[in-house]
C-alpha atoms as a PDB file:
ATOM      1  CA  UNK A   1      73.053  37.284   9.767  1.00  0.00           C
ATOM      2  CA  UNK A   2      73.635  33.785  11.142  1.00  0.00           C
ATOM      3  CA  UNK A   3      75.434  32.437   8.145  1.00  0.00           C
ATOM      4  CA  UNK A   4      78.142  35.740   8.765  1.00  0.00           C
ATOM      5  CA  UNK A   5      78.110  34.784  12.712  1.00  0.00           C
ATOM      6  CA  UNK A   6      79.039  31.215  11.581  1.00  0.00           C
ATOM      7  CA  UNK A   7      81.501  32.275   9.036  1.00  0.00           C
ATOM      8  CA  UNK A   8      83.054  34.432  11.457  1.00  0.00           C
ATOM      9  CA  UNK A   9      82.855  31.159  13.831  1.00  0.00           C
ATOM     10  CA  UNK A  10      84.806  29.072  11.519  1.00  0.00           C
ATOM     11  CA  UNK A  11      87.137  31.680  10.871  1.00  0.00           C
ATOM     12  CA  UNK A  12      87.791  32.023  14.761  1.00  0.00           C
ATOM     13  CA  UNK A  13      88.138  28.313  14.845  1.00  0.00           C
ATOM     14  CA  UNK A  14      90.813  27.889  12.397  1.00  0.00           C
ATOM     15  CA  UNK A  15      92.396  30.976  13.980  1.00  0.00           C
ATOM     16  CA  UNK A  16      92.501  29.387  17.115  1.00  0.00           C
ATOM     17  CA  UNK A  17      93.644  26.145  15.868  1.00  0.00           C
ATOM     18  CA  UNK A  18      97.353  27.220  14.858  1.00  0.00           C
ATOM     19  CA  UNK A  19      97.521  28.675  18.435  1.00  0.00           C
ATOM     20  CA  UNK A  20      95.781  26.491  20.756  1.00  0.00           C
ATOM     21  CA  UNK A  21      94.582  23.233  19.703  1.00  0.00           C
ATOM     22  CA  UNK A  22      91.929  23.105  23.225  1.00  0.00           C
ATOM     23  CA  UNK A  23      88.505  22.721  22.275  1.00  0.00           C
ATOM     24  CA  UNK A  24      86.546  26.366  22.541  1.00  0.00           C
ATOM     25  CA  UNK A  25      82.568  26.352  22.826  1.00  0.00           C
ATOM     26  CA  UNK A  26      80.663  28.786  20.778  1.00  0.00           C
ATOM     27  CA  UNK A  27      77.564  27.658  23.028  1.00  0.00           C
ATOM     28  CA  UNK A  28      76.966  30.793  24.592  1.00  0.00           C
ATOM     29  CA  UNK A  29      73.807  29.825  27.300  1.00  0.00           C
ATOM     30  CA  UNK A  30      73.570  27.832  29.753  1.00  0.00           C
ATOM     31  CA  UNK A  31      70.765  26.399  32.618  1.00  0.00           C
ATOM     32  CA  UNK A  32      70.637  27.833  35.848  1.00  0.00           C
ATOM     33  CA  UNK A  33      68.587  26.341  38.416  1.00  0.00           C
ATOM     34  CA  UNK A  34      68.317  28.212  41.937  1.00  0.00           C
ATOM     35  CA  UNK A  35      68.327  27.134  45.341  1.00  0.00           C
ATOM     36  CA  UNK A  36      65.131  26.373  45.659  1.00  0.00           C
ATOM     37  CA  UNK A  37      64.224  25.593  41.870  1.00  0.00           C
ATOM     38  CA  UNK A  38      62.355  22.389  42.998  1.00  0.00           C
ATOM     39  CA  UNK A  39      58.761  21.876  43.928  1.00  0.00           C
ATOM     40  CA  UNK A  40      56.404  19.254  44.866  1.00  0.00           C
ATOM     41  CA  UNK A  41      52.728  19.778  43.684  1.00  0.00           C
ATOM     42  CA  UNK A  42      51.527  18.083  46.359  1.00  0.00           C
ATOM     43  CA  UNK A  43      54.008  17.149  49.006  1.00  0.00           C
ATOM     44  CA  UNK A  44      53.626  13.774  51.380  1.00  0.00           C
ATOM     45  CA  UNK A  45      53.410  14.236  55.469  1.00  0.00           C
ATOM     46  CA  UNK A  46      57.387  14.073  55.261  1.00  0.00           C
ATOM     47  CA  UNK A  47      59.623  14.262  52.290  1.00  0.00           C
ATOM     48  CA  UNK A  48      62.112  11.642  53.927  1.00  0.00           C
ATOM     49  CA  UNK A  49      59.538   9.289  53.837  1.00  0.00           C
ATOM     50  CA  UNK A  50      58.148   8.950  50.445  1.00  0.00           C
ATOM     51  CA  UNK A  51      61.700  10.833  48.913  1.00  0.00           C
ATOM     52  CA  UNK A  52      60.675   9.436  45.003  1.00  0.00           C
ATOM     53  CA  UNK A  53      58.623  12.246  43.916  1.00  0.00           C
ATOM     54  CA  UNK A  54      57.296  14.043  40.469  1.00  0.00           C
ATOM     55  CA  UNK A  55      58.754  17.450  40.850  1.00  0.00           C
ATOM     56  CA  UNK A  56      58.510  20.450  39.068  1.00  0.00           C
ATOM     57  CA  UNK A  57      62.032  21.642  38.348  1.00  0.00           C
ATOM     58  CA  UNK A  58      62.128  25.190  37.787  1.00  0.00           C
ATOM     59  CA  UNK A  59      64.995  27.544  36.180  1.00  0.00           C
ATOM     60  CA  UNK A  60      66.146  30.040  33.959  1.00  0.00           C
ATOM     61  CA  UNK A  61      68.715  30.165  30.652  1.00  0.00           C
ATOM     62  CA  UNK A  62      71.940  32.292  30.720  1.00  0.00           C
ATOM     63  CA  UNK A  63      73.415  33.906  27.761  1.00  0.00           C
ATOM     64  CA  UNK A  64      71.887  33.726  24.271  1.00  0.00           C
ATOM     65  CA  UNK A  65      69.928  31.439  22.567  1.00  0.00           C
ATOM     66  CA  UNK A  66      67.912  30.865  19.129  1.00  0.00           C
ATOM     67  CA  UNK A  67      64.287  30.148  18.833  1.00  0.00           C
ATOM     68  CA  UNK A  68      63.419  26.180  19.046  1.00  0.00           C
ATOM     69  CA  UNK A  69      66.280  25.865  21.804  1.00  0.00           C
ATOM     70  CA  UNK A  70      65.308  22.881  24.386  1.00  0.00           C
ATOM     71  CA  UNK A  71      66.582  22.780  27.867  1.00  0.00           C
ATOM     72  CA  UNK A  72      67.425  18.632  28.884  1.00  0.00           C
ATOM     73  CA  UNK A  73      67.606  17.486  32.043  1.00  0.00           C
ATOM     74  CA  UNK A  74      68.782  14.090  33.160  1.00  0.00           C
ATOM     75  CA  UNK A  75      68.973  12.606  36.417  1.00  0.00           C
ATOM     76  CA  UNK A  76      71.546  10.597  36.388  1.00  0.00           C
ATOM     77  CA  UNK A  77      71.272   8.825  39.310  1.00  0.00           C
ATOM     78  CA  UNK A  78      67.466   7.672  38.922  1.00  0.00           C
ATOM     79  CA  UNK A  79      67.329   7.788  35.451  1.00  0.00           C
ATOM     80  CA  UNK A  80      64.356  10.027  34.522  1.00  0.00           C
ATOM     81  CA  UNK A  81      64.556  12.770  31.619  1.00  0.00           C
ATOM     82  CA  UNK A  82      63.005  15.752  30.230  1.00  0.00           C
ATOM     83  CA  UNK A  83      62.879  18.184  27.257  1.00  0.00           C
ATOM     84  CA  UNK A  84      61.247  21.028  27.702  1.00  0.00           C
ATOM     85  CA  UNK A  85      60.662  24.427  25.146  1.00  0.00           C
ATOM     86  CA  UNK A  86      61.939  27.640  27.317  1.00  0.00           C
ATOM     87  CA  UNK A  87      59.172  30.069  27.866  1.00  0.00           C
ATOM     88  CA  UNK A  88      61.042  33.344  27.246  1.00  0.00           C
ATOM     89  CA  UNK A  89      64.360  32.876  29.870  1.00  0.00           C
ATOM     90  CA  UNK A  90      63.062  30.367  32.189  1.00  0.00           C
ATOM     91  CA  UNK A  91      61.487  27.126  31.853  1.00  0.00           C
ATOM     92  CA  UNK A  92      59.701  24.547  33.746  1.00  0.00           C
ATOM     93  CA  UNK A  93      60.017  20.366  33.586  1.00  0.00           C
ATOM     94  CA  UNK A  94      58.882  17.711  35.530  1.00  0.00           C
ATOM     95  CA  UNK A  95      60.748  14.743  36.556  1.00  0.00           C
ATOM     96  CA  UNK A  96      60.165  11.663  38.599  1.00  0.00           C
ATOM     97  CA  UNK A  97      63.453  11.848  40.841  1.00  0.00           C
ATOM     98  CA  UNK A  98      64.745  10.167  44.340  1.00  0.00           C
ATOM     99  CA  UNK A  99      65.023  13.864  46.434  1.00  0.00           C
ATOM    100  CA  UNK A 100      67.641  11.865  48.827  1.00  0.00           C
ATOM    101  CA  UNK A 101      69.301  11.245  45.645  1.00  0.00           C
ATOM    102  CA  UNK A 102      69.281  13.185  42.704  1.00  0.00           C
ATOM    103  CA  UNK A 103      71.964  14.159  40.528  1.00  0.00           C
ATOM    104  CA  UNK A 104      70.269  16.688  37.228  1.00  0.00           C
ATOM    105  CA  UNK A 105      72.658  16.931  34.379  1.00  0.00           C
ATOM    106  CA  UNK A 106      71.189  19.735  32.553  1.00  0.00           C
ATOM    107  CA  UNK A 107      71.940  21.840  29.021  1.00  0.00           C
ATOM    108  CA  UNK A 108      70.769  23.466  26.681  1.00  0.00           C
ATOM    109  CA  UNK A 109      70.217  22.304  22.691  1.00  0.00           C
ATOM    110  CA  UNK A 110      69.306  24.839  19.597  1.00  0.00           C
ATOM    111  CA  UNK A 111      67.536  24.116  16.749  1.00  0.00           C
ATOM    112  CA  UNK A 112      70.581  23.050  14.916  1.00  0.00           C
ATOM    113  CA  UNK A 113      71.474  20.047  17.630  1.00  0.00           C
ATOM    114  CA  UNK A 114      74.427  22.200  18.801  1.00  0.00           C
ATOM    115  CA  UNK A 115      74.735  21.974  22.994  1.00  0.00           C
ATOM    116  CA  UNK A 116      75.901  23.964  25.446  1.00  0.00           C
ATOM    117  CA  UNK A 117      78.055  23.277  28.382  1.00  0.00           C
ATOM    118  CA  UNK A 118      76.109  20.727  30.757  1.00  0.00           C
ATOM    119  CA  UNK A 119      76.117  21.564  34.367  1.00  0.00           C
ATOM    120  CA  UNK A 120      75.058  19.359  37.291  1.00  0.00           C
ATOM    121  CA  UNK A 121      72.970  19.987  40.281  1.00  0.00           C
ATOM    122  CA  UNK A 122      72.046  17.427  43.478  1.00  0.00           C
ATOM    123  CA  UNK A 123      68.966  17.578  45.853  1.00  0.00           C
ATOM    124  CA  UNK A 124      69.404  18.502  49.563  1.00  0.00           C
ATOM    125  CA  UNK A 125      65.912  17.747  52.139  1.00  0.00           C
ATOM    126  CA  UNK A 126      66.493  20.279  55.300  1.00  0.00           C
ATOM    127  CA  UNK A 127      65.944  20.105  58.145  1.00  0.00           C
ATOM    128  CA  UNK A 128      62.178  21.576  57.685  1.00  0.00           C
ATOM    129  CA  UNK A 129      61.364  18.992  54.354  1.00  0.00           C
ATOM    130  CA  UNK A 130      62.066  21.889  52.383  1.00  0.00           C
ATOM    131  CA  UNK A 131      64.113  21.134  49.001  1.00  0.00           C
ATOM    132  CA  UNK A 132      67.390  22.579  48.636  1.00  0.00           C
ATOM    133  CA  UNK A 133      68.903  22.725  45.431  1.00  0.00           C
ATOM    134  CA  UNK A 134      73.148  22.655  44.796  1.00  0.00           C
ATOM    135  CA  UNK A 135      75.216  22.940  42.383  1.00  0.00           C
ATOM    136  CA  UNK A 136      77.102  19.887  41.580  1.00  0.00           C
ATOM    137  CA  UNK A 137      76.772  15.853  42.718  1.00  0.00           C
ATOM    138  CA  UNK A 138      78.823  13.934  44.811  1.00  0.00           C
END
């Protein structure tokens, strides 16, 4: 069946090729990672004052996706990376990451090294040294 959905695929693609010659994505998932999809195992008296922390980052996969898909996060700004197997539709990694500064690229790959679209998300410490998680980096 997947050999037809990639025939079908290439067909689309050559289609699409006399009429628009724009890159399309046949990734169909992606990474979502919530508002407060960040924890600290054991948080310090005061976030702001020890901000480089292991977290756990938690989220969940959008769309479809084959078995032996990974989810990869980056932080680009501190450098730290993880792969991580989903567990059903969400997943959790852990990353060593600046919380004052934290930019997580994140995507998913399938077994076949194809990648979906990458989407970023920063780190936000309120007011209350809770962890606030946004879509996007500055």
């Amino acid at each position: 069946m997947s050999r037809s959905i990639a025939s079908l695929f290439v067909f689309g693609v050559l289609a699409a090729a006399c009429n628009d010659p724009a890159p399309v994505s046949a990734h169909r998932s992606s990474v979502l990672i919530g508002d407060r999809g960040i924890s600290i195992p054991l948080p310090p008296p005061s976030v702001l004052q020890a901000p480089q922390q292991e977290v756990e980052v938690h989220g969940a996969l959008e769309g479809t996706f084959d078995e032996g898909a990974e989810v990869r996060i980056v932080d680009t700004a501190g450098g730290d990376e993880a792969s991580v197997a989903p567990e059903g539709t969400s997943f959790i990694a852990t990353l060593e990451v600046d919380l004052t500064d934290a930019c997580l690229e994140t995507w998913v790959v399938d077994a076949d090294g194809v990648e979906s679209e990458r989407r970023l998300y920063s780190t936000q410490v309120e007011a209350d040294d809770s962890i606030r998680v946004v879509p996007g980096c500055d």
